[in-house]
PDB file of N, CA and C in Angstrom:
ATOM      1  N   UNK A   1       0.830  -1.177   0.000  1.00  0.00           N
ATOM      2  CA  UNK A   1       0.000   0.000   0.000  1.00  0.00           C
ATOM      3  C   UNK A   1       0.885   1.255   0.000  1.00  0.00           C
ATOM      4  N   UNK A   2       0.346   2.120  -0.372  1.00  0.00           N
ATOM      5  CA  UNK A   2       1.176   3.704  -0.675  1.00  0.00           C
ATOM      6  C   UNK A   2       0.325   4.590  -0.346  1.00  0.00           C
ATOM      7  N   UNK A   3       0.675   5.778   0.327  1.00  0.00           N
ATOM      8  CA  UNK A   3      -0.033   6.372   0.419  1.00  0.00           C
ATOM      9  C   UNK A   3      -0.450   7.374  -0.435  1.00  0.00           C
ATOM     10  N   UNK A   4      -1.912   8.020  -0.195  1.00  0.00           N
ATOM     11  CA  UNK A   4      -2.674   8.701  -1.154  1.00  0.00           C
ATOM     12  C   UNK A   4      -1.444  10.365  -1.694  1.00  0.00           C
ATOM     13  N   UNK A   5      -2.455  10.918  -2.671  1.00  0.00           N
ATOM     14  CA  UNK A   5      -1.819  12.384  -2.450  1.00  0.00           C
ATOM     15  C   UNK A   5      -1.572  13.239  -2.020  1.00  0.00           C
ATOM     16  N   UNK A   6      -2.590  12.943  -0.986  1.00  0.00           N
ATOM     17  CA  UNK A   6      -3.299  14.247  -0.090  1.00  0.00           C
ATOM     18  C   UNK A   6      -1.767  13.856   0.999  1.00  0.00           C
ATOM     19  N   UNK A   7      -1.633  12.811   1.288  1.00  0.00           N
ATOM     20  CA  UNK A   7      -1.029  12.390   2.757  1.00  0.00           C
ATOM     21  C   UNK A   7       0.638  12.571   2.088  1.00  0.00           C
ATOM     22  N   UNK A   8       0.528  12.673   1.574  1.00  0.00           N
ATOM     23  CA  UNK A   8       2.252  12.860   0.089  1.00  0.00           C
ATOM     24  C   UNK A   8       2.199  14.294   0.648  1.00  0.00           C
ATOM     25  N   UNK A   9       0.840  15.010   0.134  1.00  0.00           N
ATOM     26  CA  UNK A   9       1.106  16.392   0.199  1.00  0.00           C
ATOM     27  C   UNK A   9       1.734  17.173   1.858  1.00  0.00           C
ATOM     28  N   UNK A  10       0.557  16.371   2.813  1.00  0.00           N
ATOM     29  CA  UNK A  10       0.694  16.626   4.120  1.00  0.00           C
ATOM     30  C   UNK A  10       2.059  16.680   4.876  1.00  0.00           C
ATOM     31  N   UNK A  11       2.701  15.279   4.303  1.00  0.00           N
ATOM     32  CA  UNK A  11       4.320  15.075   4.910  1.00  0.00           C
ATOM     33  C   UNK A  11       4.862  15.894   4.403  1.00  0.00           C
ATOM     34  N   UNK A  12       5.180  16.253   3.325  1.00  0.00           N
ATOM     35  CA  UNK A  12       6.217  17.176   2.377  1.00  0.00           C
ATOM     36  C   UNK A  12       5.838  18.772   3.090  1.00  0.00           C
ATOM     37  N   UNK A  13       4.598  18.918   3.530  1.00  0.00           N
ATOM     38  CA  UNK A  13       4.323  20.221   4.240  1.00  0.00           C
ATOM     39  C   UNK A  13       5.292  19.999   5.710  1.00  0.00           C
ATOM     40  N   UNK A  14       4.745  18.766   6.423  1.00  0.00           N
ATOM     41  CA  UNK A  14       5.971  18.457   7.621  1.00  0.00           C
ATOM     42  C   UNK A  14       7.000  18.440   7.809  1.00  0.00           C
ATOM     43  N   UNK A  15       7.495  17.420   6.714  1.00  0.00           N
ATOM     44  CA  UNK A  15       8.679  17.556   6.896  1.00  0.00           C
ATOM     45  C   UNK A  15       9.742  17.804   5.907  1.00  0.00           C
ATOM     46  N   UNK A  16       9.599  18.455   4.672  1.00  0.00           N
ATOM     47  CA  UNK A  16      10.039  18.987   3.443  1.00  0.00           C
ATOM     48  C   UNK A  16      10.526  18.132   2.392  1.00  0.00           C
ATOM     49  N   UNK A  17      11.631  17.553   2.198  1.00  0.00           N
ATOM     50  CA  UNK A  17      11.971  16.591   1.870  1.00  0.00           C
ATOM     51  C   UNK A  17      11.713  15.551   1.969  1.00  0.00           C
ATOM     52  N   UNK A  18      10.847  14.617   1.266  1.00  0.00           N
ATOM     53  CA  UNK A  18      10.396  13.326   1.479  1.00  0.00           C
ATOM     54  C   UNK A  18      10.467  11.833   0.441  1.00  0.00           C
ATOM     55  N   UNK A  19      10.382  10.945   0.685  1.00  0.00           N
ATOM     56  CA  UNK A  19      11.051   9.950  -0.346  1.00  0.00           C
ATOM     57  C   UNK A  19      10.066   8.860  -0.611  1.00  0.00           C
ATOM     58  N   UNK A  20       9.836   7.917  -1.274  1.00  0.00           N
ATOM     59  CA  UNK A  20       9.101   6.890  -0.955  1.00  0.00           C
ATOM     60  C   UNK A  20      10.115   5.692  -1.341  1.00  0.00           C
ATOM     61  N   UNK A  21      10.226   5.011  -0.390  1.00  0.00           N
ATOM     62  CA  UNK A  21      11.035   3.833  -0.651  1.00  0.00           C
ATOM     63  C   UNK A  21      10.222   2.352  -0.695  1.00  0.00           C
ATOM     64  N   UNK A  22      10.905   1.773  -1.463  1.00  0.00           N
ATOM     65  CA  UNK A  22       9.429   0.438  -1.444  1.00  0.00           C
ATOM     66  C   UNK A  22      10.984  -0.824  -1.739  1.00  0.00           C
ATOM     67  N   UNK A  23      10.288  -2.303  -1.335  1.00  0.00           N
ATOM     68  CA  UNK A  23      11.115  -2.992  -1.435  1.00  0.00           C
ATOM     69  C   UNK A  23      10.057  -4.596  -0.423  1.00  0.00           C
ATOM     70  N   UNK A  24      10.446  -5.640  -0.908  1.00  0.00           N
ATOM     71  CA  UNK A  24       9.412  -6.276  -0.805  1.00  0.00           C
ATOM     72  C   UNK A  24       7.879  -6.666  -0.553  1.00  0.00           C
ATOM     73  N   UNK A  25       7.604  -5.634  -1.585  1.00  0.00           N
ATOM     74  CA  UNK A  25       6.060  -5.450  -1.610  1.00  0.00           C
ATOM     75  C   UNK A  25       5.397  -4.196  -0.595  1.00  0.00           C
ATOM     76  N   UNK A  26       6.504  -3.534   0.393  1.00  0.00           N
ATOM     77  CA  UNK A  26       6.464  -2.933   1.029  1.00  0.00           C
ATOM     78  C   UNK A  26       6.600  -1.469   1.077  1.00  0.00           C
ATOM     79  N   UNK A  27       6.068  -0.277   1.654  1.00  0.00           N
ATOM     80  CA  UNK A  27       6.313   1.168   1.129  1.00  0.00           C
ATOM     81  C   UNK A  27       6.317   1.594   2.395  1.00  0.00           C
ATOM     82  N   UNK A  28       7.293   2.554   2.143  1.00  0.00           N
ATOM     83  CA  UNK A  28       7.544   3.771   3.403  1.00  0.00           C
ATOM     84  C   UNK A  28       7.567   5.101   2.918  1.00  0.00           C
ATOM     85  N   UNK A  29       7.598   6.090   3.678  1.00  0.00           N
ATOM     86  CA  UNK A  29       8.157   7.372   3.236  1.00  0.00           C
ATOM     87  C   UNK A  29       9.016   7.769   4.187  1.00  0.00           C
ATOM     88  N   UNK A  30       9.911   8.605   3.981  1.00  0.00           N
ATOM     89  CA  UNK A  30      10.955   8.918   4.947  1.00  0.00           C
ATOM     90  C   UNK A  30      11.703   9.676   4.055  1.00  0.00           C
ATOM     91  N   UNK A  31      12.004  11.000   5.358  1.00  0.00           N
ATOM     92  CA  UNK A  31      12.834  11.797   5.023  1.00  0.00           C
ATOM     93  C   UNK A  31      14.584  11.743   5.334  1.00  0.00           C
ATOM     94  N   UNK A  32      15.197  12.294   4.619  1.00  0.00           N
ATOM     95  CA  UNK A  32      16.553  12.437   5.032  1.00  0.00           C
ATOM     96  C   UNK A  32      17.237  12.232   6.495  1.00  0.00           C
ATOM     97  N   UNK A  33      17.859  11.989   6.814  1.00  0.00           N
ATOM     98  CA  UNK A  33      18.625  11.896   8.381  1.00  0.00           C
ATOM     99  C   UNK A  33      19.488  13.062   8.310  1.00  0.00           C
ATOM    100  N   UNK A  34      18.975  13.915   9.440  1.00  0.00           N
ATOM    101  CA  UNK A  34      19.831  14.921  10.085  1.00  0.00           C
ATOM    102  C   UNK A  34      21.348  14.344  10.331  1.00  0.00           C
ATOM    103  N   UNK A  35      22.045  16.003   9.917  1.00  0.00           N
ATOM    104  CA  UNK A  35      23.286  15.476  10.921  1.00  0.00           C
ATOM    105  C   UNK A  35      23.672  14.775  12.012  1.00  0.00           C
ATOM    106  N   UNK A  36      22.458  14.975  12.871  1.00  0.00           N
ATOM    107  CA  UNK A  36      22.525  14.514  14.286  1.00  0.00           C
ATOM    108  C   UNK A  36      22.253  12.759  14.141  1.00  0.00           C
ATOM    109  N   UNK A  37      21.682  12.730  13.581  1.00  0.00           N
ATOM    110  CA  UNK A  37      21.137  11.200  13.436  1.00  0.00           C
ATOM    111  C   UNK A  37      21.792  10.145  12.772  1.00  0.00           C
ATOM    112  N   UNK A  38      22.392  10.872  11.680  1.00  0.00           N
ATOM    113  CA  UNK A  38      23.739  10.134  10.943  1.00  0.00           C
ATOM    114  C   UNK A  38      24.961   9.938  11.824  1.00  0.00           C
ATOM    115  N   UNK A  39      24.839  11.182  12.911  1.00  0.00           N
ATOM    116  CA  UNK A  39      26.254  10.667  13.864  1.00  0.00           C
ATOM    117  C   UNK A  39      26.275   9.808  14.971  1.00  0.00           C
ATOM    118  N   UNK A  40      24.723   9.698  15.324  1.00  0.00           N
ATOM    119  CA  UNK A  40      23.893   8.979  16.328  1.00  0.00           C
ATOM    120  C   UNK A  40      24.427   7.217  15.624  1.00  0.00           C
ATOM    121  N   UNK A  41      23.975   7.413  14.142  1.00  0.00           N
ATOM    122  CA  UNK A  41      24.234   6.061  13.524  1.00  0.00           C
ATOM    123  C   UNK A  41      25.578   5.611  13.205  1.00  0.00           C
ATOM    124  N   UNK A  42      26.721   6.787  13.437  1.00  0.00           N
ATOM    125  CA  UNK A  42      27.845   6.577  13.118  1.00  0.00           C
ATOM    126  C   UNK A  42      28.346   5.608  14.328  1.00  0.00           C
ATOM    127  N   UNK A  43      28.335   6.378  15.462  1.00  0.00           N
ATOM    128  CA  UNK A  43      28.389   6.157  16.981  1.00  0.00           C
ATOM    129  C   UNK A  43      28.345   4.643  16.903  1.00  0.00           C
ATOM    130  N   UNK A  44      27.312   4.489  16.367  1.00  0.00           N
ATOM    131  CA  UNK A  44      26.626   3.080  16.956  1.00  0.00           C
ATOM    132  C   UNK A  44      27.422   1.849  16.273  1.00  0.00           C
ATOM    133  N   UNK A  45      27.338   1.936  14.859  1.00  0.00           N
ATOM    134  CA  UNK A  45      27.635   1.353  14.055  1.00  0.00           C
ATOM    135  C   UNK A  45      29.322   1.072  14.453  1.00  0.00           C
ATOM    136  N   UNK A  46      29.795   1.543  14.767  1.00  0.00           N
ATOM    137  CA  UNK A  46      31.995   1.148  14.731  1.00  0.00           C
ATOM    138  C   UNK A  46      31.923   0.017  15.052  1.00  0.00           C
ATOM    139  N   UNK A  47      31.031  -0.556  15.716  1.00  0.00           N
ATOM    140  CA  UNK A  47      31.274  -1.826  16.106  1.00  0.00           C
ATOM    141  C   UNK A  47      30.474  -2.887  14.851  1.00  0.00           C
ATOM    142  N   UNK A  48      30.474  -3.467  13.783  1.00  0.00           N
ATOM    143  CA  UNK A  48      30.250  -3.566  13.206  1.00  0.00           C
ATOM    144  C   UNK A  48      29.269  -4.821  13.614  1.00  0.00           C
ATOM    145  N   UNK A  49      29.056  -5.555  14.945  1.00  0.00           N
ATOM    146  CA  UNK A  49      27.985  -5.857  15.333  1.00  0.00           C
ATOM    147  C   UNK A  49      26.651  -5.625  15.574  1.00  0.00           C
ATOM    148  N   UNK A  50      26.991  -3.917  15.799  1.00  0.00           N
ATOM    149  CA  UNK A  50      25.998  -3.208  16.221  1.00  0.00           C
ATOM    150  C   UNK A  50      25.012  -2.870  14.843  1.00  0.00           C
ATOM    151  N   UNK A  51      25.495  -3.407  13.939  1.00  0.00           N
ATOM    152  CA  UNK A  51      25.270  -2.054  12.092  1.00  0.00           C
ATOM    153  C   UNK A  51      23.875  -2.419  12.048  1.00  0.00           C
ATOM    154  N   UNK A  52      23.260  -3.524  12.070  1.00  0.00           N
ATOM    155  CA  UNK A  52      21.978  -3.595  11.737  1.00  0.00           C
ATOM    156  C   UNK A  52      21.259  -2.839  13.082  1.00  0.00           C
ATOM    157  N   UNK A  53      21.755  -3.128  14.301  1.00  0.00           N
ATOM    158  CA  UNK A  53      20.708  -1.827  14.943  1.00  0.00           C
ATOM    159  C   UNK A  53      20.697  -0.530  14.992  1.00  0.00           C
ATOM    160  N   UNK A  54      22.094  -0.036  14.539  1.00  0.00           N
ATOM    161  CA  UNK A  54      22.157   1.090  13.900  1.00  0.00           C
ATOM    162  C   UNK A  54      21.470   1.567  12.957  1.00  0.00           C
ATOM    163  N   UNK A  55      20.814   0.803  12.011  1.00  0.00           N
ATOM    164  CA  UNK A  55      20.315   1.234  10.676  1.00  0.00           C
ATOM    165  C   UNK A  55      18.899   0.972  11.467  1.00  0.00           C
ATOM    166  N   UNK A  56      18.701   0.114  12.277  1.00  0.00           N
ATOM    167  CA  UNK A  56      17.047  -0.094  12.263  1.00  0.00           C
ATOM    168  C   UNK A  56      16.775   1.325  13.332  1.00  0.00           C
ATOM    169  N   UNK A  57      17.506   1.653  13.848  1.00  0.00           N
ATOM    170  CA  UNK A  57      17.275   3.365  14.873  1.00  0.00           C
ATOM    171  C   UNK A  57      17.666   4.317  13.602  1.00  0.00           C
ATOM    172  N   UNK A  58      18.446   4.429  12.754  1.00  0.00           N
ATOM    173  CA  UNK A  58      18.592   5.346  11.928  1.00  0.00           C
ATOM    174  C   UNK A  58      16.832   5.667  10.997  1.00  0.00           C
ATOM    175  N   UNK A  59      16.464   4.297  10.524  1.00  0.00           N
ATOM    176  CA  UNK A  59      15.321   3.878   9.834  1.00  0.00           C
ATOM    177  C   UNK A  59      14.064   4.629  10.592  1.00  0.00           C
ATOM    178  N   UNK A  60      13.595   3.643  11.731  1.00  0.00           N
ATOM    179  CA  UNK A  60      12.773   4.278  13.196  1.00  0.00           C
ATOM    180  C   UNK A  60      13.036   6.081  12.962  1.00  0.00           C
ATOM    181  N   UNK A  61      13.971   6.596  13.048  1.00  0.00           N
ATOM    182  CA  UNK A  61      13.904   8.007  12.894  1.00  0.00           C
ATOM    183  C   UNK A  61      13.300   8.494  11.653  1.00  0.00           C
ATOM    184  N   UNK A  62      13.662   8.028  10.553  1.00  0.00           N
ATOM    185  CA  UNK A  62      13.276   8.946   9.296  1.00  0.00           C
ATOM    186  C   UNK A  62      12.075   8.425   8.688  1.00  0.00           C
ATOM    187  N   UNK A  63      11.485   7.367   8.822  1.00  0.00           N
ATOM    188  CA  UNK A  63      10.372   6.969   8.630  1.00  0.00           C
ATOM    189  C   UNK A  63       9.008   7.678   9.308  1.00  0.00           C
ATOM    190  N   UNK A  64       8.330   8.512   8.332  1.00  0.00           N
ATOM    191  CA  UNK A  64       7.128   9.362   8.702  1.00  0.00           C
ATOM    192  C   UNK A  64       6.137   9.297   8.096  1.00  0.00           C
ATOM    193  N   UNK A  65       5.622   7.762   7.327  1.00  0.00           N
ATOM    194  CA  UNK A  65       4.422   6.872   7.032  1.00  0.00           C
ATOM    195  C   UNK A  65       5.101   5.850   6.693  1.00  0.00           C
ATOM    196  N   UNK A  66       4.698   4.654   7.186  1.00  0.00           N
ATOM    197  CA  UNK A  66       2.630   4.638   8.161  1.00  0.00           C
ATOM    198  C   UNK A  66       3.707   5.459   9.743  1.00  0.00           C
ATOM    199  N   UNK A  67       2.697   5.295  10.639  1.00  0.00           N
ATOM    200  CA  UNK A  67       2.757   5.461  11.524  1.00  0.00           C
ATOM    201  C   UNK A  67       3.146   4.646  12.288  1.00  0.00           C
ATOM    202  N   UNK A  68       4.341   5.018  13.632  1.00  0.00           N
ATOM    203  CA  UNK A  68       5.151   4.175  14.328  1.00  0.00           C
ATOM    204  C   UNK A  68       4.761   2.347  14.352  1.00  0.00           C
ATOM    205  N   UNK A  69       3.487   2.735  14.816  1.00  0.00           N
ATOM    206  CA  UNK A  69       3.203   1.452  15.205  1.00  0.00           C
ATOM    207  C   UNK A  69       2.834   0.305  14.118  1.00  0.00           C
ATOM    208  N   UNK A  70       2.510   1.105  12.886  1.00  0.00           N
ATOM    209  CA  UNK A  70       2.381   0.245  11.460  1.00  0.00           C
ATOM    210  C   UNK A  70       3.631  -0.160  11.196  1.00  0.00           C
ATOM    211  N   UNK A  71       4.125   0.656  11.525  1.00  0.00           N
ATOM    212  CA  UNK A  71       5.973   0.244  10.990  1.00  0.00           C
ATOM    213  C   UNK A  71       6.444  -1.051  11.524  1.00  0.00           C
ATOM    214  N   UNK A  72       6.078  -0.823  12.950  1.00  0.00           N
ATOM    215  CA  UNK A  72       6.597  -1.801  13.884  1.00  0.00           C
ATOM    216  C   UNK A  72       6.101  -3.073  13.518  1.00  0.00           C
ATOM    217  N   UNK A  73       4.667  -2.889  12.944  1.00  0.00           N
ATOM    218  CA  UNK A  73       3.911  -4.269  12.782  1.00  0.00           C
ATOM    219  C   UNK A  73       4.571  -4.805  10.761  1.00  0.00           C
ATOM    220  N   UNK A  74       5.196  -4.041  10.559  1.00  0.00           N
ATOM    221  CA  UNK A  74       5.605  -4.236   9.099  1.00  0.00           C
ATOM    222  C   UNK A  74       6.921  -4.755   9.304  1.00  0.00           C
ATOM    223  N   UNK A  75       7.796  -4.077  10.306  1.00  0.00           N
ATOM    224  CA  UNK A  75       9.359  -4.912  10.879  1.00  0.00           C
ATOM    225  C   UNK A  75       9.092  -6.444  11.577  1.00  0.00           C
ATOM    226  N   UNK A  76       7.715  -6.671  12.512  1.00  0.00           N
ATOM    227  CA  UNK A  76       7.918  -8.002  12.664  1.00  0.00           C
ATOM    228  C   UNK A  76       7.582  -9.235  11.427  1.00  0.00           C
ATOM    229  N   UNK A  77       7.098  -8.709  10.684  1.00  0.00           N
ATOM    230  CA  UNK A  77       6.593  -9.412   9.638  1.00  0.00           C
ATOM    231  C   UNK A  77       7.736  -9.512   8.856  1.00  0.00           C
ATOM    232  N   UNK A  78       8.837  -8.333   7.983  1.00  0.00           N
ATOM    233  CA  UNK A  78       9.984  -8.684   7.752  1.00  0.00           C
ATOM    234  C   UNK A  78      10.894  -7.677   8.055  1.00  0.00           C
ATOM    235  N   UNK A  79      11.519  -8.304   9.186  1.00  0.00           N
ATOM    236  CA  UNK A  79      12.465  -7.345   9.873  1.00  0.00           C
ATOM    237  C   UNK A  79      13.320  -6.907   9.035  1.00  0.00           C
ATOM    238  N   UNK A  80      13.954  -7.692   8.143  1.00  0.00           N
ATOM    239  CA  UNK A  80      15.794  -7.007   7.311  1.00  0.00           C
ATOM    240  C   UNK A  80      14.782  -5.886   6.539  1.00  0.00           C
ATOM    241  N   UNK A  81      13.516  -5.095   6.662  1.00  0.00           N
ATOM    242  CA  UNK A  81      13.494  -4.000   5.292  1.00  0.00           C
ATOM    243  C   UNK A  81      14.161  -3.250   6.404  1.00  0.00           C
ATOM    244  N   UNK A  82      14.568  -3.093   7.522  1.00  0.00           N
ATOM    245  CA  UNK A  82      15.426  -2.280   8.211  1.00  0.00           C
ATOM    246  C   UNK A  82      16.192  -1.642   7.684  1.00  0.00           C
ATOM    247  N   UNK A  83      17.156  -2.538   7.497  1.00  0.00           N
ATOM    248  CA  UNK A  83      18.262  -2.693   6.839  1.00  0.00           C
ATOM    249  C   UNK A  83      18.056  -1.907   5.495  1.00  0.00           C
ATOM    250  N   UNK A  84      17.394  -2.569   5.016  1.00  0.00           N
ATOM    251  CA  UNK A  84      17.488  -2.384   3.355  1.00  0.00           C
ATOM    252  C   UNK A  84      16.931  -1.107   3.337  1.00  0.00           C
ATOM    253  N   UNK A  85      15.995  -0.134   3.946  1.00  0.00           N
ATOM    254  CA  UNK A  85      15.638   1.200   3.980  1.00  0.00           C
ATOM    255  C   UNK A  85      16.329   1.765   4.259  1.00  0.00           C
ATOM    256  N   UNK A  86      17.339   1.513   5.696  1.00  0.00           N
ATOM    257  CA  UNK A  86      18.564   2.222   5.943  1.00  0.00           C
ATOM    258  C   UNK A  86      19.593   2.244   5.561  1.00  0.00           C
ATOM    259  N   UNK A  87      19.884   1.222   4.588  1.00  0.00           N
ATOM    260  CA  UNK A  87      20.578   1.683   3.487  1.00  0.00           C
ATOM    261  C   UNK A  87      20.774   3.119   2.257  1.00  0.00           C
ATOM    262  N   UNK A  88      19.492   3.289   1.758  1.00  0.00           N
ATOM    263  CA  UNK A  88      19.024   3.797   1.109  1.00  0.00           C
ATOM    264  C   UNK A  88      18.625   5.612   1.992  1.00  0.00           C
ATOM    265  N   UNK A  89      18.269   5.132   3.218  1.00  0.00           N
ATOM    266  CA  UNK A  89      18.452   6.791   3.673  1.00  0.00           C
ATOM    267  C   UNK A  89      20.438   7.047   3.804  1.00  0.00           C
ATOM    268  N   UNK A  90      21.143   6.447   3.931  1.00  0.00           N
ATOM    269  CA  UNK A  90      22.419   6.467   4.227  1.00  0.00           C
ATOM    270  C   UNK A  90      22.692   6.907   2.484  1.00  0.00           C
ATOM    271  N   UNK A  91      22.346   6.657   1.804  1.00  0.00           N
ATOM    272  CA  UNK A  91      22.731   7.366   0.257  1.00  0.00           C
ATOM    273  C   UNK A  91      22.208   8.625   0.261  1.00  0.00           C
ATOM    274  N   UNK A  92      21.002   8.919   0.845  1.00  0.00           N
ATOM    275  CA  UNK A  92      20.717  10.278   0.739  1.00  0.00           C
ATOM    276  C   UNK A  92      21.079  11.124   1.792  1.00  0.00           C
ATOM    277  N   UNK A  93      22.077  10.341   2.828  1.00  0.00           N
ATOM    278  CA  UNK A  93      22.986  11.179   3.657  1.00  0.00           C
ATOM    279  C   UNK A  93      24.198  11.880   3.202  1.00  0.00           C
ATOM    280  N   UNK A  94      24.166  11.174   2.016  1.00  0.00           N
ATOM    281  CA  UNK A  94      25.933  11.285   1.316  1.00  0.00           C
ATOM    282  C   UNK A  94      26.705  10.467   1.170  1.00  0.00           C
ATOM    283  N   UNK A  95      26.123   8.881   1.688  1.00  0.00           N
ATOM    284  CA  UNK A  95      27.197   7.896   1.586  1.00  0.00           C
ATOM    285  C   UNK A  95      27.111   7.184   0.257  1.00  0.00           C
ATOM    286  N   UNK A  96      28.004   7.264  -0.555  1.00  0.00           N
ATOM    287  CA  UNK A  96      28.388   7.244  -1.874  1.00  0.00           C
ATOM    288  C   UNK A  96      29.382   5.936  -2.108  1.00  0.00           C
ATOM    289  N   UNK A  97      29.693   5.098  -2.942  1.00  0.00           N
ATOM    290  CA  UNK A  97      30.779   4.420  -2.839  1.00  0.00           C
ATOM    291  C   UNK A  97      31.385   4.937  -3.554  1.00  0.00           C
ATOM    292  N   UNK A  98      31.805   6.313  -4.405  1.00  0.00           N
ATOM    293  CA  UNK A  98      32.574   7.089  -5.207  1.00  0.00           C
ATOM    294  C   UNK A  98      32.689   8.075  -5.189  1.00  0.00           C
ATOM    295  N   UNK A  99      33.436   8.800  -4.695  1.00  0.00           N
ATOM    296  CA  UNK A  99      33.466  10.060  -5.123  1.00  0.00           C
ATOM    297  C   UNK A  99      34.320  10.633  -6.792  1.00  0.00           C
ATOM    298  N   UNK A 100      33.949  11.799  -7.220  1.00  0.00           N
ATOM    299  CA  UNK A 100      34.866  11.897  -8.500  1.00  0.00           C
ATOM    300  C   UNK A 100      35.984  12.905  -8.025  1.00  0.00           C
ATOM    301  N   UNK A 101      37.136  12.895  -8.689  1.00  0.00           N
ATOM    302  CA  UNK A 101      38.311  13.402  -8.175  1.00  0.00           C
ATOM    303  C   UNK A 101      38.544  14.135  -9.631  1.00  0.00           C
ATOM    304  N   UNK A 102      38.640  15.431  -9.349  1.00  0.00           N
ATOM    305  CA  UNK A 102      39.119  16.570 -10.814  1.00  0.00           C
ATOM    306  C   UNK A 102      40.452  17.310 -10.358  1.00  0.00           C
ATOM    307  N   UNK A 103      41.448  17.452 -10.943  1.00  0.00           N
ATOM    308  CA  UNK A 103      42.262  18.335 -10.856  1.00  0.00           C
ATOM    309  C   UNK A 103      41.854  19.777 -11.128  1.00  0.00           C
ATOM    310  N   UNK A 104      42.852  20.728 -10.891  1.00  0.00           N
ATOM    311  CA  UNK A 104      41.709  22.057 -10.756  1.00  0.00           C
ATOM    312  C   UNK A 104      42.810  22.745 -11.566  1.00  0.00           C
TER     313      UNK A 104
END
C-alpha cells in the first residue's frame, strides 16, 4: 500500500523533503537523516555488530508513514526492510561508494 496524495502532500508540508522507498512489496516514506542522526548512527555502528541496529534506529527516525506502530507491525513481519531502507536513507545522507576526483 502507498499512500494517497493528499497524505504525500501533508508530509512534504511536515517535513520537506520526502522519499518513498518500497522494497518487498512494502512502502515507506521517509525523510533524510539529520546530521545529528547520521552521527547517532555513526556512533553506533563502529562496532560492526551493532550495524543492523544502527540502521534499524537510523530507519525508526526517518520513517514518517505509516505510523510508528504500522511500521513496527511491518518490521515483525519482515524485519531485514530495516536494513534495506537504511541503506538507502544512508545514500541520501551522502554515503556514496565514489566520489569523482578533478584536478583544478
Amino acid at each position: 500500500m502507498r499512500p494517497d496524495e493528499r497524505t504525500i502532500e501533508r508530509l512534504k508540508a511536515e517535513h520537506g523533503e520526502v522519499y518513498l522507498l518500497e522494497a518487498a512489496g512494502v512502502a515507506v516514506v521517509a525523510r533524510p537523516p539529520s546530521r545529528a542522526e547520521y552521527r547517532r548512527f555513526r556512533a553506533r555502528a563502529l562496532d560492526e555488530k551493532n550495524r543492523a541496529d544502527a540502521l534499524e534506529a537510523l530507519t525508526r527516525a526517518c520513517v514518517v508513514w505509516p505510523e510508528q506502530a504500522e511500521f513496527d507491525t511491518l518490521l515483525e513481519q519482515k524485519p531485514a526492510l530495516a536494513e534495506v531502507f537504511g541503506a538507502k536513507l544512508l545514500e541520501l545522507a551522502g554515503a556514496v561508494e565514489e566520489a569523482e576526483i578533478k584536478k583544478l
